[in-house]
N, C-alpha and C. Protein backbone atom coordinates (compact mmCIF):
# COMPACT_ATOMS: atom_id res chain seq x y z
N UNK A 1 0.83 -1.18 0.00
CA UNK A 1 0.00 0.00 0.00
C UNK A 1 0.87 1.25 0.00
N UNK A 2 2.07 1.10 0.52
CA UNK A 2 2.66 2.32 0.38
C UNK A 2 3.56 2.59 -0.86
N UNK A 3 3.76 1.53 -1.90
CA UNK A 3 3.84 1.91 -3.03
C UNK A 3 2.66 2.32 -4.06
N UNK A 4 1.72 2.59 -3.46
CA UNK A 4 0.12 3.19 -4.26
C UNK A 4 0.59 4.29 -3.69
N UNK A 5 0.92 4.99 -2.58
CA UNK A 5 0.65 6.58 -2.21
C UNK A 5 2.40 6.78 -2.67
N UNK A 6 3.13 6.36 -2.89
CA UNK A 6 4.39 6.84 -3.99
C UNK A 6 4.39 7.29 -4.92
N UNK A 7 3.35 6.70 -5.57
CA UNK A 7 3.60 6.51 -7.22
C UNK A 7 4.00 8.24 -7.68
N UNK A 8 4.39 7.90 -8.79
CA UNK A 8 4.75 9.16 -9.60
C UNK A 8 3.99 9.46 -10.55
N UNK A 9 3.16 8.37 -10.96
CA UNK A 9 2.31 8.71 -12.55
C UNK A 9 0.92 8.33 -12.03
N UNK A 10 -0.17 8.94 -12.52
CA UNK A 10 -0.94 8.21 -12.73
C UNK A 10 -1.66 6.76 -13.30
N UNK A 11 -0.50 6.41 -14.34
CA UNK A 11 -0.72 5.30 -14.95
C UNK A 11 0.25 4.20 -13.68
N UNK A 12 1.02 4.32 -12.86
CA UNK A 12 1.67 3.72 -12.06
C UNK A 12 0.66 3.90 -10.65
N UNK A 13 -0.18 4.65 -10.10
CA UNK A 13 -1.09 4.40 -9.52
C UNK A 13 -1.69 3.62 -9.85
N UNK A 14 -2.44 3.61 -10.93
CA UNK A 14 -3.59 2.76 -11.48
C UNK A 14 -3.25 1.15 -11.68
N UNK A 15 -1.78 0.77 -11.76
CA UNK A 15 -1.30 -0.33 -12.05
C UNK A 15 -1.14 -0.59 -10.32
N UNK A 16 -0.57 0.04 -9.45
CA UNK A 16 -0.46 -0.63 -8.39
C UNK A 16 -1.68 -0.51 -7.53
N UNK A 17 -2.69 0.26 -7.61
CA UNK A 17 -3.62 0.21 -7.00
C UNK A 17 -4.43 -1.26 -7.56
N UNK A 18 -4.12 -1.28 -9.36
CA UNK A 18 -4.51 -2.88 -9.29
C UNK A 18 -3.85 -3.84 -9.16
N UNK A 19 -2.60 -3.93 -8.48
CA UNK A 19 -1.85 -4.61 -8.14
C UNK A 19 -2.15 -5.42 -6.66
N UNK A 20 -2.30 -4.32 -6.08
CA UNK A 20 -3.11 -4.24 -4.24
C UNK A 20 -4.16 -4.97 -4.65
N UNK A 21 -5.22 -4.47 -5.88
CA UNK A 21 -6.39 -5.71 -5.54
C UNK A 21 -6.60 -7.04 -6.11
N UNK A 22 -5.05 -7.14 -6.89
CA UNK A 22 -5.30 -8.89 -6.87
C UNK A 22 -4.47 -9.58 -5.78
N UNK A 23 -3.82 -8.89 -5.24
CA UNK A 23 -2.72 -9.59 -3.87
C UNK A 23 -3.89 -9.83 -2.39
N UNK A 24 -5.08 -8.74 -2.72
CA UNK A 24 -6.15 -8.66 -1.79
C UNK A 24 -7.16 -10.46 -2.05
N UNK A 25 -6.67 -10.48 -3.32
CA UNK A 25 -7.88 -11.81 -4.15
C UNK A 25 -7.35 -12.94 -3.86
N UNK A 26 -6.05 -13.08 -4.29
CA UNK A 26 -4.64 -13.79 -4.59
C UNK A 26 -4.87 -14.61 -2.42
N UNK A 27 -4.87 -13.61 -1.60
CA UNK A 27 -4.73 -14.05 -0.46
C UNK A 27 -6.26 -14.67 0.32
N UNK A 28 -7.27 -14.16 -0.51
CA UNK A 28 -8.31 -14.74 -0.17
C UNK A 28 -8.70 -15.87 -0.80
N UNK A 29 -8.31 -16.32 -2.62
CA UNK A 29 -8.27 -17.34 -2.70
C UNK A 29 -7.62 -18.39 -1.91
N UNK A 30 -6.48 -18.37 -1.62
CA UNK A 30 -5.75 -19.39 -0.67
C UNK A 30 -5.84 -19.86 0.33
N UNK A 31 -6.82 -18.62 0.98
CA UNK A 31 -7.40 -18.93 2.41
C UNK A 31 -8.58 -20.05 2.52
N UNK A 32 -9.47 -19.86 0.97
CA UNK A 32 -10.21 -20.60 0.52
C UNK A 32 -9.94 -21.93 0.25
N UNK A 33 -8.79 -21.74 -0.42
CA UNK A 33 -7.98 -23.51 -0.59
C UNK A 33 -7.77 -23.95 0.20
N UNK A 34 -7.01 -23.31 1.36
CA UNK A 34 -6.53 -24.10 2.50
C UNK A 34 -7.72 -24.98 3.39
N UNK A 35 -9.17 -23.62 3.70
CA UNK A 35 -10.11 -24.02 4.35
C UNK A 35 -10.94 -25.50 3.65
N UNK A 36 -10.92 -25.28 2.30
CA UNK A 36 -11.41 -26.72 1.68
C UNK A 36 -11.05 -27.88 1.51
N UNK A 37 -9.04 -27.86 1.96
CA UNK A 37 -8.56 -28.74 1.89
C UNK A 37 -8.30 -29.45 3.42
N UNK A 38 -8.86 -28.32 4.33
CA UNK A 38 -8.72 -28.90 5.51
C UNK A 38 -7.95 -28.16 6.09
N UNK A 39 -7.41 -27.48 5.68
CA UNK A 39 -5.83 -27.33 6.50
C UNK A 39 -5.78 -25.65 7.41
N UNK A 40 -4.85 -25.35 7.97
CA UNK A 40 -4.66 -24.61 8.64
C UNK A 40 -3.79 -23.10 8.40
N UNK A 41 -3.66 -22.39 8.57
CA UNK A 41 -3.09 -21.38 8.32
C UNK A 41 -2.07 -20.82 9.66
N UNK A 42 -0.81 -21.47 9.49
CA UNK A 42 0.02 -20.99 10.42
C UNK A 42 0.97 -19.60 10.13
N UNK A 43 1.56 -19.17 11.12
CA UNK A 43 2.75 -17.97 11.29
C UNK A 43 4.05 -18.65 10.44
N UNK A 44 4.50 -18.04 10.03
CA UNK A 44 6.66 -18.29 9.73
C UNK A 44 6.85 -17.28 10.37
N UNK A 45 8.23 -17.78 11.28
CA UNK A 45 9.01 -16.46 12.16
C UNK A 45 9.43 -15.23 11.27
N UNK A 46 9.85 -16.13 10.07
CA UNK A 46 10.75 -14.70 9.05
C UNK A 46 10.26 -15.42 7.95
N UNK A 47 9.34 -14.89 7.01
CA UNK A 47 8.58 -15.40 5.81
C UNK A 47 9.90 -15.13 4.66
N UNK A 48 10.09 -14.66 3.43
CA UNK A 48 10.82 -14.84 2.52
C UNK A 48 10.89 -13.11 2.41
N UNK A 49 9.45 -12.15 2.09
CA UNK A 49 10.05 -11.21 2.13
C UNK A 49 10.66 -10.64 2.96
N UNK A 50 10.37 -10.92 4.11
CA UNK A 50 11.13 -10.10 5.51
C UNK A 50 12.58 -10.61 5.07
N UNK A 51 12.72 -11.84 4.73
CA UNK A 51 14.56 -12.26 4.98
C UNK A 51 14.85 -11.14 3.29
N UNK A 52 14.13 -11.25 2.65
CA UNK A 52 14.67 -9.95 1.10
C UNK A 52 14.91 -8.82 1.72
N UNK A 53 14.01 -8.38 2.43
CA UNK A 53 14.23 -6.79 3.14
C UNK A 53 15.50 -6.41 4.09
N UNK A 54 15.42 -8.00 5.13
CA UNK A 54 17.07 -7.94 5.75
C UNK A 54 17.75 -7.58 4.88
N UNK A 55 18.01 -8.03 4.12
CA UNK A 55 19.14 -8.72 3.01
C UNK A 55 19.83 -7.30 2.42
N UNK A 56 18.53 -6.44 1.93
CA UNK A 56 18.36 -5.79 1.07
C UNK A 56 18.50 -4.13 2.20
N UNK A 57 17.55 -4.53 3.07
CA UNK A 57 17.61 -2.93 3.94
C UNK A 57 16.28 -2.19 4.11
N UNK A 58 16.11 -1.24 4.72
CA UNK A 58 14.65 -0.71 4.30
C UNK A 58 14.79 -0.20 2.78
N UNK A 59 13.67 0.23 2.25
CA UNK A 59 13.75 0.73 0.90
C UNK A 59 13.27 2.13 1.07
N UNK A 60 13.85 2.73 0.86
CA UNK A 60 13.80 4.23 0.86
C UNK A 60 13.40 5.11 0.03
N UNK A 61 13.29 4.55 -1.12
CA UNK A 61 12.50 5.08 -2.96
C UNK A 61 11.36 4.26 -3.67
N UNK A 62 10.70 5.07 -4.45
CA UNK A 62 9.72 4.09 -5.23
C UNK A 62 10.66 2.67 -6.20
N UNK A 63 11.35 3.49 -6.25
CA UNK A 63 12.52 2.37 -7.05
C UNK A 63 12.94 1.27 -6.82
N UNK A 64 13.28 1.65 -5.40
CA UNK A 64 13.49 1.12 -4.36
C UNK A 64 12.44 -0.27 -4.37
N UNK A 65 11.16 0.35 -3.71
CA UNK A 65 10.12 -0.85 -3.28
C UNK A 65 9.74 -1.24 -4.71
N UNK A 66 9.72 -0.70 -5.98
CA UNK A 66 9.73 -1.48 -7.26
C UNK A 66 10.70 -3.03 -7.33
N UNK A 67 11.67 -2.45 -7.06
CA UNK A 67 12.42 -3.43 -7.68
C UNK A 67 12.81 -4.55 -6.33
N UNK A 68 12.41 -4.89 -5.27
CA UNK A 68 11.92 -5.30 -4.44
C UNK A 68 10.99 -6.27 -4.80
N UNK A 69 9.88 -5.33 -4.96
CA UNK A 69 8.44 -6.23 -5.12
C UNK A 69 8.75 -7.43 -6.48
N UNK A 70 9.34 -6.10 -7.30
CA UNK A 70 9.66 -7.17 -8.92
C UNK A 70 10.49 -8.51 -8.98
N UNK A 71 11.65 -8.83 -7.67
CA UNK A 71 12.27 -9.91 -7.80
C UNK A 71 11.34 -10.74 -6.60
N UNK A 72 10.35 -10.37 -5.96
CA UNK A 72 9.52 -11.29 -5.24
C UNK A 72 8.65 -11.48 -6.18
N UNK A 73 7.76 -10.89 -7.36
CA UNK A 73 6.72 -11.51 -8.00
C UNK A 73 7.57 -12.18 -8.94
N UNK A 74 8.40 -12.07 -9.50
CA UNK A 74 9.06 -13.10 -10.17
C UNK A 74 9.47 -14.34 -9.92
N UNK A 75 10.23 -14.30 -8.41
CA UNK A 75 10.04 -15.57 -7.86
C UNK A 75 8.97 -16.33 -7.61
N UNK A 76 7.58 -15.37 -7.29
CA UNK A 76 6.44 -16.35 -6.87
C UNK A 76 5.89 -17.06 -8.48
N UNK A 77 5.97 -16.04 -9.32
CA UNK A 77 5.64 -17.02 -10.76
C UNK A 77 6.87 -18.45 -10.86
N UNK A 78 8.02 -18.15 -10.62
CA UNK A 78 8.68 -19.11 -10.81
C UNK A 78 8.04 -20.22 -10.10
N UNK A 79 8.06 -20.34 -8.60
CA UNK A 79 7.88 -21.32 -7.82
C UNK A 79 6.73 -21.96 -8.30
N UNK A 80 5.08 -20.87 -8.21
CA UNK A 80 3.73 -21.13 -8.43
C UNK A 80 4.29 -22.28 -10.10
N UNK A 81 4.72 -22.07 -11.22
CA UNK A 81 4.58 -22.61 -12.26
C UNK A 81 5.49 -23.93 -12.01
N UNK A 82 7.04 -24.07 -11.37
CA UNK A 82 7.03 -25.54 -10.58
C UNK A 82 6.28 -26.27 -10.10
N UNK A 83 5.28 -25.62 -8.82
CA UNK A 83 4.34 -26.36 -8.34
C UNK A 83 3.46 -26.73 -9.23
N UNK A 84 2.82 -26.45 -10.06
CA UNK A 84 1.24 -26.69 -11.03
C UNK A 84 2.02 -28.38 -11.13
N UNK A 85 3.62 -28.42 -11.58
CA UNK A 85 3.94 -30.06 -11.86
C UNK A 85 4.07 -30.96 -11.05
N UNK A 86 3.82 -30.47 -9.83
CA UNK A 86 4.16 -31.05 -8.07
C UNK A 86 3.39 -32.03 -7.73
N UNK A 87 3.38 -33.48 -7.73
CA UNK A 87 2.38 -34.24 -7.58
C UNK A 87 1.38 -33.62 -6.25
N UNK A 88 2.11 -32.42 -5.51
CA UNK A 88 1.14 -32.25 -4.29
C UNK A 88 0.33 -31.39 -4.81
N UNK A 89 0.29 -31.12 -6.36
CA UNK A 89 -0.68 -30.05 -6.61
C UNK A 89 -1.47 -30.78 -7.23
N UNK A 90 -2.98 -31.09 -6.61
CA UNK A 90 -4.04 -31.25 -6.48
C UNK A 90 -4.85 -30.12 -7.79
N UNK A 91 -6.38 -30.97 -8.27
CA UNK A 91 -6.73 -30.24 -9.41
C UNK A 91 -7.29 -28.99 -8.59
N UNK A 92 -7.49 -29.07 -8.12
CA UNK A 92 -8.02 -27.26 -6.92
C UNK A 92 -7.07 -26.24 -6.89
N UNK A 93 -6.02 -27.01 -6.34
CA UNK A 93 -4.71 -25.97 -6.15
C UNK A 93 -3.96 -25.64 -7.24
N UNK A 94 -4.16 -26.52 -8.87
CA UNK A 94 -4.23 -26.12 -9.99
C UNK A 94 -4.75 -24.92 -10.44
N UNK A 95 -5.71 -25.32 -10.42
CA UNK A 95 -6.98 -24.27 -10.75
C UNK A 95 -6.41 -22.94 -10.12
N UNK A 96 -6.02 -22.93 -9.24
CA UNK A 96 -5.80 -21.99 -8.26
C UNK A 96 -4.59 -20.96 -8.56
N UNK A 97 -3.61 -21.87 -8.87
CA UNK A 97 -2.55 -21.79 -9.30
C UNK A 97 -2.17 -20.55 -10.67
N UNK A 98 -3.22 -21.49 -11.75
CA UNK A 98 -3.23 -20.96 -12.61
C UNK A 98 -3.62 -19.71 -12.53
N UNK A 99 -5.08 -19.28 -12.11
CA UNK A 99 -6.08 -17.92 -11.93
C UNK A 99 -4.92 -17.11 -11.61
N UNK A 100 -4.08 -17.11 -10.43
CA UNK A 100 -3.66 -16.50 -9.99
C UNK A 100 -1.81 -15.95 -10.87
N UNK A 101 -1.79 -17.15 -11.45
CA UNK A 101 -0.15 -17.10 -12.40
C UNK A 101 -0.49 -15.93 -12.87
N UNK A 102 -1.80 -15.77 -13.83
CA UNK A 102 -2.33 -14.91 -14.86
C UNK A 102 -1.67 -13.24 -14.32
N UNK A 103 -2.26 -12.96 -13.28
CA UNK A 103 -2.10 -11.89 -12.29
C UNK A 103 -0.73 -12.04 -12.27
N UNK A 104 0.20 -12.81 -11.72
CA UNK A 104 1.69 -12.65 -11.43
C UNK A 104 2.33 -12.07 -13.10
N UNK A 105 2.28 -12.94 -13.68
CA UNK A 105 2.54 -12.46 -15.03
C UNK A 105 2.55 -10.92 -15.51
N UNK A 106 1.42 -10.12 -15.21
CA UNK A 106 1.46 -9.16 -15.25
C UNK A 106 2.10 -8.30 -14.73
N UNK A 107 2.15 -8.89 -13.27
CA UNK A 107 2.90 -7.44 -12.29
C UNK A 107 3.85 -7.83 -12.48
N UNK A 108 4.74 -8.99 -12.91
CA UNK A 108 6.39 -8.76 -13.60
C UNK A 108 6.38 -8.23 -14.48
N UNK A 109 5.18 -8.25 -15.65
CA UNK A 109 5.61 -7.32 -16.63
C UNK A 109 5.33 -5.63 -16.39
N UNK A 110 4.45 -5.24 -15.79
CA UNK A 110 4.85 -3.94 -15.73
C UNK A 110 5.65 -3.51 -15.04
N UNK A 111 6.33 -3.53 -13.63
CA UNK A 111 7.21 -3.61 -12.71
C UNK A 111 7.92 -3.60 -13.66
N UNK A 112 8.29 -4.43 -14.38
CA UNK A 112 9.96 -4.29 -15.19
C UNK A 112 9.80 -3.54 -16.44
N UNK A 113 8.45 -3.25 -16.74
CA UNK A 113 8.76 -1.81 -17.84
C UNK A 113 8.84 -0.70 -17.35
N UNK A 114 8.53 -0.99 -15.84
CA UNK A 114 8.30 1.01 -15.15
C UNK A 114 10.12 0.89 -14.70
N UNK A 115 10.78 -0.56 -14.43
CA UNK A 115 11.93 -0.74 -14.01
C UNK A 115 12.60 0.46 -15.18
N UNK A 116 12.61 -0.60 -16.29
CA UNK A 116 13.39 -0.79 -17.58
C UNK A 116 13.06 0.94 -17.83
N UNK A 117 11.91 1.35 -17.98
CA UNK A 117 12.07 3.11 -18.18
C UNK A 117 12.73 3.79 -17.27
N UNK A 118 12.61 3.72 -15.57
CA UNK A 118 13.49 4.51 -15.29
C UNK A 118 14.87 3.99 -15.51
N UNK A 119 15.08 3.06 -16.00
CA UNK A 119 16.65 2.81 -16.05
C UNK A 119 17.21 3.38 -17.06
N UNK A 120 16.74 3.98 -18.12
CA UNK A 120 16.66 4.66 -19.21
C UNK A 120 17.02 6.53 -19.01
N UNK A 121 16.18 6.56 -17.89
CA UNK A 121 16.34 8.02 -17.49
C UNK A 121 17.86 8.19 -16.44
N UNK A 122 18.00 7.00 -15.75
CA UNK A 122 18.74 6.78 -14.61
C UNK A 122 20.00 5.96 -14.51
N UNK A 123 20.97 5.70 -14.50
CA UNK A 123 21.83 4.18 -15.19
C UNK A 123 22.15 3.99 -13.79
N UNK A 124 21.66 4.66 -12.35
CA UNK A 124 21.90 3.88 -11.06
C UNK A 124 20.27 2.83 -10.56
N UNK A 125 19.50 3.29 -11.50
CA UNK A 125 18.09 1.84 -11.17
C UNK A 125 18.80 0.93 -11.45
N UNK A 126 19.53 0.33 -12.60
CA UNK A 126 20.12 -1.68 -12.77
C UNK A 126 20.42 -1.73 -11.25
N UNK A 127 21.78 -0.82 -10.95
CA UNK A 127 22.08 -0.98 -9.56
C UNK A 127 21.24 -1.56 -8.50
N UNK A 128 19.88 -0.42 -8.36
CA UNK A 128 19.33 -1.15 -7.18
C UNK A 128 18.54 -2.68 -7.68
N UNK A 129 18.23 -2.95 -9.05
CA UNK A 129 17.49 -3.83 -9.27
C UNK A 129 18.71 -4.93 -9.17
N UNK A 130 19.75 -4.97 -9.60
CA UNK A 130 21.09 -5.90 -8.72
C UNK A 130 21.37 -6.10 -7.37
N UNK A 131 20.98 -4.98 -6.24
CA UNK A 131 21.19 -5.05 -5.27
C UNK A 131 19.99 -5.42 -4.55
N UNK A 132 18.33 -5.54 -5.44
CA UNK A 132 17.06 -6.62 -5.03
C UNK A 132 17.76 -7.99 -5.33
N UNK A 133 17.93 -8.15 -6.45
CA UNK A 133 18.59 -9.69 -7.02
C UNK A 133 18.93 -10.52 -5.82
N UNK A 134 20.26 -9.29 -5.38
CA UNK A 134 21.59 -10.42 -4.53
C UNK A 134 20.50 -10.34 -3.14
N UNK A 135 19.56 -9.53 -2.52
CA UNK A 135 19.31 -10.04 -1.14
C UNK A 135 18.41 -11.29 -1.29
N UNK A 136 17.62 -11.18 -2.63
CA UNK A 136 16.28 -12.19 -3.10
C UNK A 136 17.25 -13.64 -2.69
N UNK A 137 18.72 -13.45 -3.39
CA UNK A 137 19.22 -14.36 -3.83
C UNK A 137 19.58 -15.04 -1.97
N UNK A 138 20.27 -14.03 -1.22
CA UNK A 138 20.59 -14.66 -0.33
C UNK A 138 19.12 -15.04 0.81
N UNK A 139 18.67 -14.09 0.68
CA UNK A 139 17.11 -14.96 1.27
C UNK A 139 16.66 -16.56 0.76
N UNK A 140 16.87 -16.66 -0.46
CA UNK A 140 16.22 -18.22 -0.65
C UNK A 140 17.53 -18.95 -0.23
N UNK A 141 18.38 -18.28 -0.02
CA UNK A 141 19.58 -19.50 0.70
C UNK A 141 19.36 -19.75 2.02
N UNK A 142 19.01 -18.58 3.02
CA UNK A 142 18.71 -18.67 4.30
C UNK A 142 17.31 -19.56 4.57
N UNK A 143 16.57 -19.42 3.09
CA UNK A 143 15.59 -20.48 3.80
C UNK A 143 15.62 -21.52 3.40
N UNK A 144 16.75 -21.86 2.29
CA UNK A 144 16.84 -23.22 2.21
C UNK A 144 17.78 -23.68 3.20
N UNK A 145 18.64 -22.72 3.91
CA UNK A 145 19.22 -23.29 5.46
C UNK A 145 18.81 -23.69 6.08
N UNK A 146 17.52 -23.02 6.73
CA UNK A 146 16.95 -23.42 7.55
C UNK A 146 15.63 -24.07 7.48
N UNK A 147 15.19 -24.56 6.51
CA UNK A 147 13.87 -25.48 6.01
C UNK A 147 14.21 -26.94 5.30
N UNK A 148 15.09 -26.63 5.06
CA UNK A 148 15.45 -27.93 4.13
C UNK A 148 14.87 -27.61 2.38
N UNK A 149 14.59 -28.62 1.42
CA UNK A 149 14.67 -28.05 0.02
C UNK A 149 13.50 -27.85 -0.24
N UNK A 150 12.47 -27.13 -1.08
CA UNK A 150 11.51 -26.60 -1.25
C UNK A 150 11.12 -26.45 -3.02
N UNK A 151 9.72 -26.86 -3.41
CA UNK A 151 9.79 -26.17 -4.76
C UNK A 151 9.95 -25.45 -5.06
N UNK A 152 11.06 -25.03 -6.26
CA UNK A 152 12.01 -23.95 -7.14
C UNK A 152 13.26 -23.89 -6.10
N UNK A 153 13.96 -24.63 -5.54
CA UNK A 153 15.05 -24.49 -5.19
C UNK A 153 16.26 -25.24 -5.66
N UNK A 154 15.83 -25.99 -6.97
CA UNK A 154 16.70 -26.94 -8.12
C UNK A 154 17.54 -26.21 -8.54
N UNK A 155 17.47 -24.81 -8.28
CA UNK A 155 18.51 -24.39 -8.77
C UNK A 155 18.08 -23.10 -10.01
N UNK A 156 16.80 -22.76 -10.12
CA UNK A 156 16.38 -22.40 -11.15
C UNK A 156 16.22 -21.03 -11.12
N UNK A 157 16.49 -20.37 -11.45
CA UNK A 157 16.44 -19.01 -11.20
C UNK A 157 15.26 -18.17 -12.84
N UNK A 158 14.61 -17.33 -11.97
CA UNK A 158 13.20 -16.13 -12.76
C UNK A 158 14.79 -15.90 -14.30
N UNK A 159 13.56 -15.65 -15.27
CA UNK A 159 14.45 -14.67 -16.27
C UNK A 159 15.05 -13.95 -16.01
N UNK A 160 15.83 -13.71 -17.10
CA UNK A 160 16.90 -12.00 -16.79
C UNK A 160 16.27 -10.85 -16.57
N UNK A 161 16.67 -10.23 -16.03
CA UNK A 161 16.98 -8.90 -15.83
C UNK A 161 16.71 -7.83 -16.54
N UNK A 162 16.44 -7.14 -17.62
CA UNK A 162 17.27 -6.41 -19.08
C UNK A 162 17.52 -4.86 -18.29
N UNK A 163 18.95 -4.64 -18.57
CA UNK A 163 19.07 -3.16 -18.35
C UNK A 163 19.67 -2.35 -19.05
């Protein structure tokens, strides 16, 4: 939410304000899956973005929480499109899966055209979008430290970058 009261453009409002309301959908579907499948909804001490933000620092610019958010929705398409092949993914959590890829898809792609333009105006944005990379990067190490191995941790890393 506090990259909606950042924004600089109107067309970058309008994208993250609809950004906020599929992450609003995105979390109520799942709550839905979980409740139908039975299951429960627990706490993690340090979820994945908190260990990116260690990693990474507070973010102090729109740029900043851009390119942040952009190597976490990229990872979640990565992982979400491993899982759809996961024998633990069930035709529900398919279904689920998919609806929701649709949405991820997008907010990597605009995120990395609002990236890719200011990097155009700016040649220190790659920088911070390198310096999201390496904490993203050392976050999925810390939780493959301490969890053991997880889908998308084969080694596979989101597309490039372009800067």
């Amino acid at each position: 939410m506090r990259m909606a009261r950042l924004a600089d453009s109107t067309s970058l409002s309008v994208n993250l304000g609809r950004h906020l309301r599929d992450e609003a959908a995105h979390a109520w579907m799942w709550t839905k899956v979980i409740d139908e499948l039975g299951g429960e909804i627990t706490e993690v001490d340090l979820p994945y973005q908190a260990r990116t933000s260690l990693h990474f620092g507070i973010p102090r610019t729109l740029t900043e929480l851009l390119a942040l958010t952009y190597v976490s929705e990229r990872r979640g398409v990565l992982q979400y499109t491993e899982h759809l092949d996961s024998p633990a993914a069930t035709p529900l959590i398919q279904r689920t899966l998919r609806g929701i890829l649709k949405d991820e898809h997008w907010h990597v792609r605009y995120i990395d055209e609002e990236l890719q333009q200011r990097a155009r105006a700016d040649r220190c944005v790659q920088d911070i979008i390198d310096r999201a990379l390496a904490a993203e990067e050392q976050a999925m190490a810390d939780l493959a430290a301490t969890a053991g191995p997880t889908i998308g941790e084969a080694g596979a890393q989101p597309g490039p970058v372009r800067g």
